[in-house]
PDB file of N, CA and C in Angstrom:
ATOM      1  N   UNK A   1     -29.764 -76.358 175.018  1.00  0.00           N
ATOM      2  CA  UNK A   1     -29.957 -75.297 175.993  1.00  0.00           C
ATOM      3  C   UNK A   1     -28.607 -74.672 176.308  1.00  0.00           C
ATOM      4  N   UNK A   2     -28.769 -73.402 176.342  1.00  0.00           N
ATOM      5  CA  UNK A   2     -27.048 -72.441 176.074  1.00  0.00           C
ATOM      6  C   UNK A   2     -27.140 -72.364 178.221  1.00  0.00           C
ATOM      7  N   UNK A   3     -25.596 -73.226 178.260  1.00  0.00           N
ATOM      8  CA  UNK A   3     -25.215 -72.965 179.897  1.00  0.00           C
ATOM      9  C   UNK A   3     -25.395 -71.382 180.471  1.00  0.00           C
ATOM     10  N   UNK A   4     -24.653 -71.647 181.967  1.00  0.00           N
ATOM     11  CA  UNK A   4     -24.799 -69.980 182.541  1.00  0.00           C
ATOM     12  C   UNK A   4     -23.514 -70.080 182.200  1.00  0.00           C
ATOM     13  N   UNK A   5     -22.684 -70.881 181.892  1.00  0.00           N
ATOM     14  CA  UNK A   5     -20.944 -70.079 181.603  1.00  0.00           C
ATOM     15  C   UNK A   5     -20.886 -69.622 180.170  1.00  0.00           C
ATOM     16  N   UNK A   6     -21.469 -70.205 178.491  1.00  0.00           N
ATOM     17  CA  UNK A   6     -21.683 -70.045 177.486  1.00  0.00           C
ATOM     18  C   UNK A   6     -22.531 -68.111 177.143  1.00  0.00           C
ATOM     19  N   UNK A   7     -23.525 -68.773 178.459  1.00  0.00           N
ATOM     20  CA  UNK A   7     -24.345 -66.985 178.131  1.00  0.00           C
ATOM     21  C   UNK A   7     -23.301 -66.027 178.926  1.00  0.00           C
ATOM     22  N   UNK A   8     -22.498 -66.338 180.294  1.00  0.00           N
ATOM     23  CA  UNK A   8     -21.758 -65.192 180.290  1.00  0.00           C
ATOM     24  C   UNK A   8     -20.400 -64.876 179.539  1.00  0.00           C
ATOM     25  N   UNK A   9     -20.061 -65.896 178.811  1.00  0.00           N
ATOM     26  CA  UNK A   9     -19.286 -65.586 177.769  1.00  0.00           C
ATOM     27  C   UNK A   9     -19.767 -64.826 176.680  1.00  0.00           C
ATOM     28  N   UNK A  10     -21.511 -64.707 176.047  1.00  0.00           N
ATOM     29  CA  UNK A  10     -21.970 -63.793 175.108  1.00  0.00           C
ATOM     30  C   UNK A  10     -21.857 -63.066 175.994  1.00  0.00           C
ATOM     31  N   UNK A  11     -22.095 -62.574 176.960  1.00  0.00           N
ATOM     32  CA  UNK A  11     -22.703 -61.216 177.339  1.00  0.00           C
ATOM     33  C   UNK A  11     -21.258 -60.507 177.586  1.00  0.00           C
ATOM     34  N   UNK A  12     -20.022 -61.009 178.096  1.00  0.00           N
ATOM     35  CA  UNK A  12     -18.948 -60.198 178.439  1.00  0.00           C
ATOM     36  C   UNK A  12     -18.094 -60.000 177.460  1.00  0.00           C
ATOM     37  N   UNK A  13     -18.512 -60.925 176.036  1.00  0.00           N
ATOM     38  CA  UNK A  13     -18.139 -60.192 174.689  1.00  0.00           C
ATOM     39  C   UNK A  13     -18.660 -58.862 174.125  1.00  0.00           C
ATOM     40  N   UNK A  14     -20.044 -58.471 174.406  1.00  0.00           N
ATOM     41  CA  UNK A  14     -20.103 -57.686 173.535  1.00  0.00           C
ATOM     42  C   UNK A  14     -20.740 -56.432 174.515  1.00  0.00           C
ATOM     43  N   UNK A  15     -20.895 -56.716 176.138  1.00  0.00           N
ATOM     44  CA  UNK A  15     -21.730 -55.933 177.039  1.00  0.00           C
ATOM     45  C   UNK A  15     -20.591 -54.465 177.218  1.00  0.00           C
ATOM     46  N   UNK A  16     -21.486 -53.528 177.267  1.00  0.00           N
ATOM     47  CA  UNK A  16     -21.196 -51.933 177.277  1.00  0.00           C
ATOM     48  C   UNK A  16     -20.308 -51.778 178.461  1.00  0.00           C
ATOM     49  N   UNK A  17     -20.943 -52.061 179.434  1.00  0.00           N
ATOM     50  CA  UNK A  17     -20.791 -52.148 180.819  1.00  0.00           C
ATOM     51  C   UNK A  17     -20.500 -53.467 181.722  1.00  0.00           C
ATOM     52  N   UNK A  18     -20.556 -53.209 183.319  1.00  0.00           N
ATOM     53  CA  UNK A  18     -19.995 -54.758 183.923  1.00  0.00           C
ATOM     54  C   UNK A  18     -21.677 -55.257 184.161  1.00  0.00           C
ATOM     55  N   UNK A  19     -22.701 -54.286 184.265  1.00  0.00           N
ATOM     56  CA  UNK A  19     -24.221 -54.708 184.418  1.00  0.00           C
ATOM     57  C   UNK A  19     -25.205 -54.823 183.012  1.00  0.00           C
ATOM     58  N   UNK A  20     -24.152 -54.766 181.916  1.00  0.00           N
ATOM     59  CA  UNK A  20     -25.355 -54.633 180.731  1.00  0.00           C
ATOM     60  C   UNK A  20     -25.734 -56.093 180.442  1.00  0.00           C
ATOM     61  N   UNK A  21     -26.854 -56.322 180.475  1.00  0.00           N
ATOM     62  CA  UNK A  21     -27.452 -57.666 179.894  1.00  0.00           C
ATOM     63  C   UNK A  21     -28.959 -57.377 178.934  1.00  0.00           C
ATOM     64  N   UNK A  22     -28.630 -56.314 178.891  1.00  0.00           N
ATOM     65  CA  UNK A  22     -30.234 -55.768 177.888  1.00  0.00           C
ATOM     66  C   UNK A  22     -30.030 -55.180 176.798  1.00  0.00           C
ATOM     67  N   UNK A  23     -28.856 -54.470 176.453  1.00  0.00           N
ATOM     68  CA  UNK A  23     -28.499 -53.908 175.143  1.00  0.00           C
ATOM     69  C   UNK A  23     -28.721 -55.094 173.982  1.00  0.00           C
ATOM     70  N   UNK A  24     -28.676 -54.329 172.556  1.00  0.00           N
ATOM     71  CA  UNK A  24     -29.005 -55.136 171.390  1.00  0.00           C
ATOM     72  C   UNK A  24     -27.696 -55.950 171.586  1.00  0.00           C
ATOM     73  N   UNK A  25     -26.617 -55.442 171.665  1.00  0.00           N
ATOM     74  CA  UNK A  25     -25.558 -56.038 171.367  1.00  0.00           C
ATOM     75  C   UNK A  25     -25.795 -57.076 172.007  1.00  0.00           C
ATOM     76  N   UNK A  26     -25.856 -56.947 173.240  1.00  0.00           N
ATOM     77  CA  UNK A  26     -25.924 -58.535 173.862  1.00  0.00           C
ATOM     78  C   UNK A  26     -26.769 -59.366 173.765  1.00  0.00           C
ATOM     79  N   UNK A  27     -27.801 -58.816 173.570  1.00  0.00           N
ATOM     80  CA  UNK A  27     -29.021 -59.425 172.640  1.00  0.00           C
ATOM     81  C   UNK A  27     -28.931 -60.456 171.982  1.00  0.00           C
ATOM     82  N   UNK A  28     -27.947 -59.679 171.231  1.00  0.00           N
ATOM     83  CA  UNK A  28     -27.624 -60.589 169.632  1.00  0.00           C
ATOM     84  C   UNK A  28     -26.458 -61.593 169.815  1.00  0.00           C
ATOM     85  N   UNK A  29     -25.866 -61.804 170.688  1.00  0.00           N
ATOM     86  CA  UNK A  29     -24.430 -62.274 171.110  1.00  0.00           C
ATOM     87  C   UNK A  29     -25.139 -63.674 171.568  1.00  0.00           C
ATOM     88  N   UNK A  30     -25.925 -62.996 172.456  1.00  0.00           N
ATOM     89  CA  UNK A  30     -26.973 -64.469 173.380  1.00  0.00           C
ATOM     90  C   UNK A  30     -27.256 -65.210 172.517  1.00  0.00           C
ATOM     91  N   UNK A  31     -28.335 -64.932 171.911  1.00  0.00           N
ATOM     92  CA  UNK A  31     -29.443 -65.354 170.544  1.00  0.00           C
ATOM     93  C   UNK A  31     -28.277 -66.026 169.689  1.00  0.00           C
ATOM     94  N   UNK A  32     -26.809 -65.441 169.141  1.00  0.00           N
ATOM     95  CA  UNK A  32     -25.938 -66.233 167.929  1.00  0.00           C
ATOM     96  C   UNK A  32     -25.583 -67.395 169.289  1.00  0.00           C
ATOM     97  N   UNK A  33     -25.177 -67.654 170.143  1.00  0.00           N
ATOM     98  CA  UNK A  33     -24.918 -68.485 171.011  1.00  0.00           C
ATOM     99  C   UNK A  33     -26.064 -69.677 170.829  1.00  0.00           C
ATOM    100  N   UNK A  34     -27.346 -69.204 171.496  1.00  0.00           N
ATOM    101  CA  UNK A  34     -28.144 -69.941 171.557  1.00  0.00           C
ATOM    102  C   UNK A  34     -27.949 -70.951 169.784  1.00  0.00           C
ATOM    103  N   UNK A  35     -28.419 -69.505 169.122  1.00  0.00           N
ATOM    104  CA  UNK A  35     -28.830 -70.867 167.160  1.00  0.00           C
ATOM    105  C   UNK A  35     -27.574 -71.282 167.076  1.00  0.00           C
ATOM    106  N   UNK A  36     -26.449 -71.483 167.182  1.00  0.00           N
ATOM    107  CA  UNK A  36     -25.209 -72.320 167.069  1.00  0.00           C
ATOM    108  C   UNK A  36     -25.484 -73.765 167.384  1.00  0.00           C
ATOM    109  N   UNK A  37     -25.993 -73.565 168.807  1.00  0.00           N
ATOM    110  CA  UNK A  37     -26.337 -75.271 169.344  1.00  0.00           C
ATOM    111  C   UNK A  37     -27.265 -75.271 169.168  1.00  0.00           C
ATOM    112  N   UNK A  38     -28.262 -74.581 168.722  1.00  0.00           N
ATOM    113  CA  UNK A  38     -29.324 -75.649 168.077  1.00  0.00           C
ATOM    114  C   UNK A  38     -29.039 -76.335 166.737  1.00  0.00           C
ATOM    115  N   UNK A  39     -28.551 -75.568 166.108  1.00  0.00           N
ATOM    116  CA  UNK A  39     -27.844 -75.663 164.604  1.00  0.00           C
ATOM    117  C   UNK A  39     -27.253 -77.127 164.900  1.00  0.00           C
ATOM    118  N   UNK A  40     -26.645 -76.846 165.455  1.00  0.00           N
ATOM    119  CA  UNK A  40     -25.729 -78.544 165.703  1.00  0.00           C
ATOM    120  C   UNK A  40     -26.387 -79.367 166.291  1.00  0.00           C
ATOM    121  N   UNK A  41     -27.498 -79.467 167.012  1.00  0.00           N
ATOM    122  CA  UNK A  41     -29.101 -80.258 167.590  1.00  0.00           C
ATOM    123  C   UNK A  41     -29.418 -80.729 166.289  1.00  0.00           C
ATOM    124  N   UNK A  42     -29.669 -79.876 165.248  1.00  0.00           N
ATOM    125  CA  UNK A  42     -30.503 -80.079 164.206  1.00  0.00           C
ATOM    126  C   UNK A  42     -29.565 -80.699 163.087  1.00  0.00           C
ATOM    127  N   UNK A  43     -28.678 -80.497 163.406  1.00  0.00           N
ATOM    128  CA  UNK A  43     -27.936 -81.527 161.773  1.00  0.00           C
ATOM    129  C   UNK A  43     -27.533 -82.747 161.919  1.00  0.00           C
ATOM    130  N   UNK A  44     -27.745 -83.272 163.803  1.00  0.00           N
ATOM    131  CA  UNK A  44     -27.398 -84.610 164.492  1.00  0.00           C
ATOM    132  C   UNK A  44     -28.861 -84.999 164.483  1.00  0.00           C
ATOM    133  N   UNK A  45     -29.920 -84.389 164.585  1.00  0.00           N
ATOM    134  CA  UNK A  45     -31.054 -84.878 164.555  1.00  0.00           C
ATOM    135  C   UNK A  45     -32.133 -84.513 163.612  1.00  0.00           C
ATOM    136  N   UNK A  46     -31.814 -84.876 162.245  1.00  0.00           N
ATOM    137  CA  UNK A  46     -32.740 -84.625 161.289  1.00  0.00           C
ATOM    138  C   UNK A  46     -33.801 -84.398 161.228  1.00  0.00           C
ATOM    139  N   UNK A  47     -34.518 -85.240 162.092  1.00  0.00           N
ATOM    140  CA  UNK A  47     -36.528 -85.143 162.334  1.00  0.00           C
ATOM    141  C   UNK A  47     -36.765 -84.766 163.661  1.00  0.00           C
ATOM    142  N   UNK A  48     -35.850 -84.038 164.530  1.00  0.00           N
ATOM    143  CA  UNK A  48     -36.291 -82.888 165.104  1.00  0.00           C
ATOM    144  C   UNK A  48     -37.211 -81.660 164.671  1.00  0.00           C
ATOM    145  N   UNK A  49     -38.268 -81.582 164.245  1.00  0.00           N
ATOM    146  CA  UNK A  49     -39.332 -80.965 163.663  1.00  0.00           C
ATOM    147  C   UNK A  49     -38.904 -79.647 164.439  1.00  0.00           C
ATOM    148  N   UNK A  50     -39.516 -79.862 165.965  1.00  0.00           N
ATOM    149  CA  UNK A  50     -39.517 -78.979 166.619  1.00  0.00           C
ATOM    150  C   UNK A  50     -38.398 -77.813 166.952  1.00  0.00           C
ATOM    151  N   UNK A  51     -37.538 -78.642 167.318  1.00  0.00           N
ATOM    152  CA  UNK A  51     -35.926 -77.666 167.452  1.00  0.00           C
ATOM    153  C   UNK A  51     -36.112 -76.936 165.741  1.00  0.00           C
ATOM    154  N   UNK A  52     -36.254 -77.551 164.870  1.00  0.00           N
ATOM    155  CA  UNK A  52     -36.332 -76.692 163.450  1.00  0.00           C
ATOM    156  C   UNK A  52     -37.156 -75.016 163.661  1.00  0.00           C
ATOM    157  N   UNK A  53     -38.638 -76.130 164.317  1.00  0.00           N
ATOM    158  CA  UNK A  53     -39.331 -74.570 164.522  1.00  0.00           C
ATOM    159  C   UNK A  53     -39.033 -73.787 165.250  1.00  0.00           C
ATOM    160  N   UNK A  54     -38.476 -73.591 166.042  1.00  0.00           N
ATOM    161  CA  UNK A  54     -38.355 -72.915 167.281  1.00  0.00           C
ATOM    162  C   UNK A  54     -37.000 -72.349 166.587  1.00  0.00           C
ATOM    163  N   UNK A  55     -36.125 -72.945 165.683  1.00  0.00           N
ATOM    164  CA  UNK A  55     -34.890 -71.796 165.293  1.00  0.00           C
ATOM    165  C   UNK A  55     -35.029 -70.969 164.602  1.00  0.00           C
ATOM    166  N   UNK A  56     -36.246 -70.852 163.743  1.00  0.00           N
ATOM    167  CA  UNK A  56     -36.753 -69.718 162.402  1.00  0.00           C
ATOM    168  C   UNK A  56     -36.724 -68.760 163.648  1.00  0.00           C
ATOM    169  N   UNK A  57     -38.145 -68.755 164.634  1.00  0.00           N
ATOM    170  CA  UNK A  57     -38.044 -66.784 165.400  1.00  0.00           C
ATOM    171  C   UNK A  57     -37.074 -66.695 166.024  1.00  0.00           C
ATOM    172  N   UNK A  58     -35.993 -67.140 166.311  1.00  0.00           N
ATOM    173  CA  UNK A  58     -34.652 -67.139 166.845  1.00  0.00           C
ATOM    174  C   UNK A  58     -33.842 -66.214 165.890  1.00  0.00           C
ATOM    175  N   UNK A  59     -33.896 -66.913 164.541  1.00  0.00           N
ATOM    176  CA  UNK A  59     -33.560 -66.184 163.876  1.00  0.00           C
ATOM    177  C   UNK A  59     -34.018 -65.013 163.200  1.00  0.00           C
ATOM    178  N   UNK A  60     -34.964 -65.200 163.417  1.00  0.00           N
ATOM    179  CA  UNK A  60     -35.854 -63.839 162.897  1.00  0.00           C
ATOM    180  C   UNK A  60     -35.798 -62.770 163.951  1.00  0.00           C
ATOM    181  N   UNK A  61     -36.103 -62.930 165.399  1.00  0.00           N
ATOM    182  CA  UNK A  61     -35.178 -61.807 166.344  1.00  0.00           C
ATOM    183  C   UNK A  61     -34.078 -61.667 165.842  1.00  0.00           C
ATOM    184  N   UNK A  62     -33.300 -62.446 166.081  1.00  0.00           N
ATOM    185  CA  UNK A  62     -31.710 -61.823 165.920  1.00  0.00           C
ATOM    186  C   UNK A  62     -31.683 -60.757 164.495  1.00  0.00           C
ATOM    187  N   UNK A  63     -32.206 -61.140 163.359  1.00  0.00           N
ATOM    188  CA  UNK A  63     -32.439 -60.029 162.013  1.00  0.00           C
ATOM    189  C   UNK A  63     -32.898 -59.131 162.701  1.00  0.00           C
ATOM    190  N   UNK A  64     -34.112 -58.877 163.800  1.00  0.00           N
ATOM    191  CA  UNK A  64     -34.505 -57.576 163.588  1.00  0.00           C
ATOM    192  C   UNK A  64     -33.750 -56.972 164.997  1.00  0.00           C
ATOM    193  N   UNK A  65     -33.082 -57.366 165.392  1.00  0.00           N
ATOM    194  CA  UNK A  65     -32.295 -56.718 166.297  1.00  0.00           C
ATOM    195  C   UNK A  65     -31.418 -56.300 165.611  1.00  0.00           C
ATOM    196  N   UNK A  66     -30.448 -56.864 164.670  1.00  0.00           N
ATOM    197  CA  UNK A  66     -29.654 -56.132 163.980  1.00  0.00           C
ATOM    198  C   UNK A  66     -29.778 -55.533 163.112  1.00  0.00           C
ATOM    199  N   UNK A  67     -31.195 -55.213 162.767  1.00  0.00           N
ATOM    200  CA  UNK A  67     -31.470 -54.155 162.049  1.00  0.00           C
ATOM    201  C   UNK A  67     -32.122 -52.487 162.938  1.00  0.00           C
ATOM    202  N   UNK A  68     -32.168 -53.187 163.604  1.00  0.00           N
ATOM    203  CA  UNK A  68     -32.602 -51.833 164.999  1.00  0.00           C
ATOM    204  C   UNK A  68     -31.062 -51.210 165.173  1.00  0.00           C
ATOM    205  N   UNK A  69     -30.497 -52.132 165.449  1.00  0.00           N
ATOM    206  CA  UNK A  69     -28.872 -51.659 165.870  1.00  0.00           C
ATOM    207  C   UNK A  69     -28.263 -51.093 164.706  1.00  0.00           C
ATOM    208  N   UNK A  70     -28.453 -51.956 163.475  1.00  0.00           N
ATOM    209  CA  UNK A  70     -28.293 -50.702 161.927  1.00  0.00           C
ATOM    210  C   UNK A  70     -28.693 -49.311 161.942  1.00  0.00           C
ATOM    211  N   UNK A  71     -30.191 -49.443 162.416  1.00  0.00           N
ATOM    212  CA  UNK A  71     -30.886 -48.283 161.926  1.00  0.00           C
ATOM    213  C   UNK A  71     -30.263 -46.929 162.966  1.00  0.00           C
ATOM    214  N   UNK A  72     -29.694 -47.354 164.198  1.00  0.00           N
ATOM    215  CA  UNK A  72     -29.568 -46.575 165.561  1.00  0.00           C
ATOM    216  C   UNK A  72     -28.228 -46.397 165.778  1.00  0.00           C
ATOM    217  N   UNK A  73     -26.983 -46.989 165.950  1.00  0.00           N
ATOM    218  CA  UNK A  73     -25.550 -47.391 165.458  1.00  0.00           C
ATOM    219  C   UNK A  73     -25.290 -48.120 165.201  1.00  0.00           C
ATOM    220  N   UNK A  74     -24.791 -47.355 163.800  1.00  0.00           N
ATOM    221  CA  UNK A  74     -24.198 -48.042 162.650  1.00  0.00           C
ATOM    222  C   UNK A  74     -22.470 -48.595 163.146  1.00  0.00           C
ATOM    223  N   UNK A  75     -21.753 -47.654 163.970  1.00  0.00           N
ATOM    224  CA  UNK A  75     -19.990 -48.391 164.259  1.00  0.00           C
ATOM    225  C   UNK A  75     -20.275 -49.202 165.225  1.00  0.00           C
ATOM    226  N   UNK A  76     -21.722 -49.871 166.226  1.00  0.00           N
ATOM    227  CA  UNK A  76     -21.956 -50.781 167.016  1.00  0.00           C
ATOM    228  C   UNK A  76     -22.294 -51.707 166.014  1.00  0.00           C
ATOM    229  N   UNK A  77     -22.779 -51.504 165.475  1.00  0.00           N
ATOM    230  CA  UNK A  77     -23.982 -52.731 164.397  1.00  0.00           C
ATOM    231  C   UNK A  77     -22.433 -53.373 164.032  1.00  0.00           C
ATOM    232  N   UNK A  78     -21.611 -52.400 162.920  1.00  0.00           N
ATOM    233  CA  UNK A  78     -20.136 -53.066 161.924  1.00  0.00           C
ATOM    234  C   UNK A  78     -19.895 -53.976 163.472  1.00  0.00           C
ATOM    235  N   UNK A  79     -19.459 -53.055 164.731  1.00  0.00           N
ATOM    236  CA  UNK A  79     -18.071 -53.821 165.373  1.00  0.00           C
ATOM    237  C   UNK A  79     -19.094 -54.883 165.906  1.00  0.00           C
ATOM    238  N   UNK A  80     -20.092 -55.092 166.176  1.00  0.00           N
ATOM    239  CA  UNK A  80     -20.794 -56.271 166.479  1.00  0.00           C
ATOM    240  C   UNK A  80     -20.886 -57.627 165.164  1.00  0.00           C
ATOM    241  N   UNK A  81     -21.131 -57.460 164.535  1.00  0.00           N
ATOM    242  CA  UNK A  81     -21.116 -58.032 163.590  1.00  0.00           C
ATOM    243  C   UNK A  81     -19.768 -58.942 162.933  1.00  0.00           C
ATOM    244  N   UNK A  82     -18.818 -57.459 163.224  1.00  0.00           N
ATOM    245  CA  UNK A  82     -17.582 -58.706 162.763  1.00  0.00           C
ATOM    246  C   UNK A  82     -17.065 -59.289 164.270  1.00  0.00           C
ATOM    247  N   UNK A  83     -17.279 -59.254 165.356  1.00  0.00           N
ATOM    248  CA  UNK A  83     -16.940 -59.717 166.591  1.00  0.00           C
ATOM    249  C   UNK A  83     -17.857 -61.193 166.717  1.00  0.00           C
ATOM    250  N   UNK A  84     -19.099 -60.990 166.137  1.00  0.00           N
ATOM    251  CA  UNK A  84     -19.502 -62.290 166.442  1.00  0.00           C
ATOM    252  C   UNK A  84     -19.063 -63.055 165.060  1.00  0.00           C
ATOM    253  N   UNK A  85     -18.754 -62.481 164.095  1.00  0.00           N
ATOM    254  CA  UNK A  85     -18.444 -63.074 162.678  1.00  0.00           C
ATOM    255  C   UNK A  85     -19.904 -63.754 162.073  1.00  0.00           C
ATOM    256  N   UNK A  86     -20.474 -62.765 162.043  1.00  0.00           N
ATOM    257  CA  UNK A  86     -21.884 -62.902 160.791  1.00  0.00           C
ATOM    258  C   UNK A  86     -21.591 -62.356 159.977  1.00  0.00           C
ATOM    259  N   UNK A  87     -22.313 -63.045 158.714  1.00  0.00           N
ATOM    260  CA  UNK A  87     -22.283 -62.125 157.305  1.00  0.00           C
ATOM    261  C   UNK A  87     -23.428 -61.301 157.269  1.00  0.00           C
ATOM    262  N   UNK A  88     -22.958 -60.352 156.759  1.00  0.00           N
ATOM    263  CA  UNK A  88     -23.954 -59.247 156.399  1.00  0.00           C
ATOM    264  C   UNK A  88     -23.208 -58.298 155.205  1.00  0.00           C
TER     265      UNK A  88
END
């Protein structure tokens, strides 16, 4: 479970403003926060079934958010992308 100091560290990385918590960007900042520690849940706990399932639509939001943010801005999508350091 991602703390309240971890999520306001996504959100004041990538937020527009001092009130944005709804943009894609931060969206996606949250969400890479969140699958990090699960990621590391799941490679300490092999037959965690569940944490497994629950990280696929995690990850599957985060794809289609950054493909919304592709399709809408493109110099947000790049500078987001290399700020959180995903490949794409």
């Amino acid at each position: 479970m991602i703390t309240k100091d971890n999520k306001a560290k996504a959100i004041a990385k990538l937020a527009r403003s001092d009130k944005d918590v709804g943009s894609p960007e931060v969206q996606v900042s949250v969400l890479t926060e969140r699958i990090k520690e699960v990621t590391e849940h799941v490679k300490a706990n092999k037959h965690d079934y569940m944490a497994k399932r629950g990280l696929i639509p995690m990850v599957g939001k985060r794809k289609k958010l950054l493909k919304h943010l592709e399709k809408s801005d493109f110099e947000s999508y790049k500078a987001t992308v290399a700020k959180l350091g995903l490949r794409k």
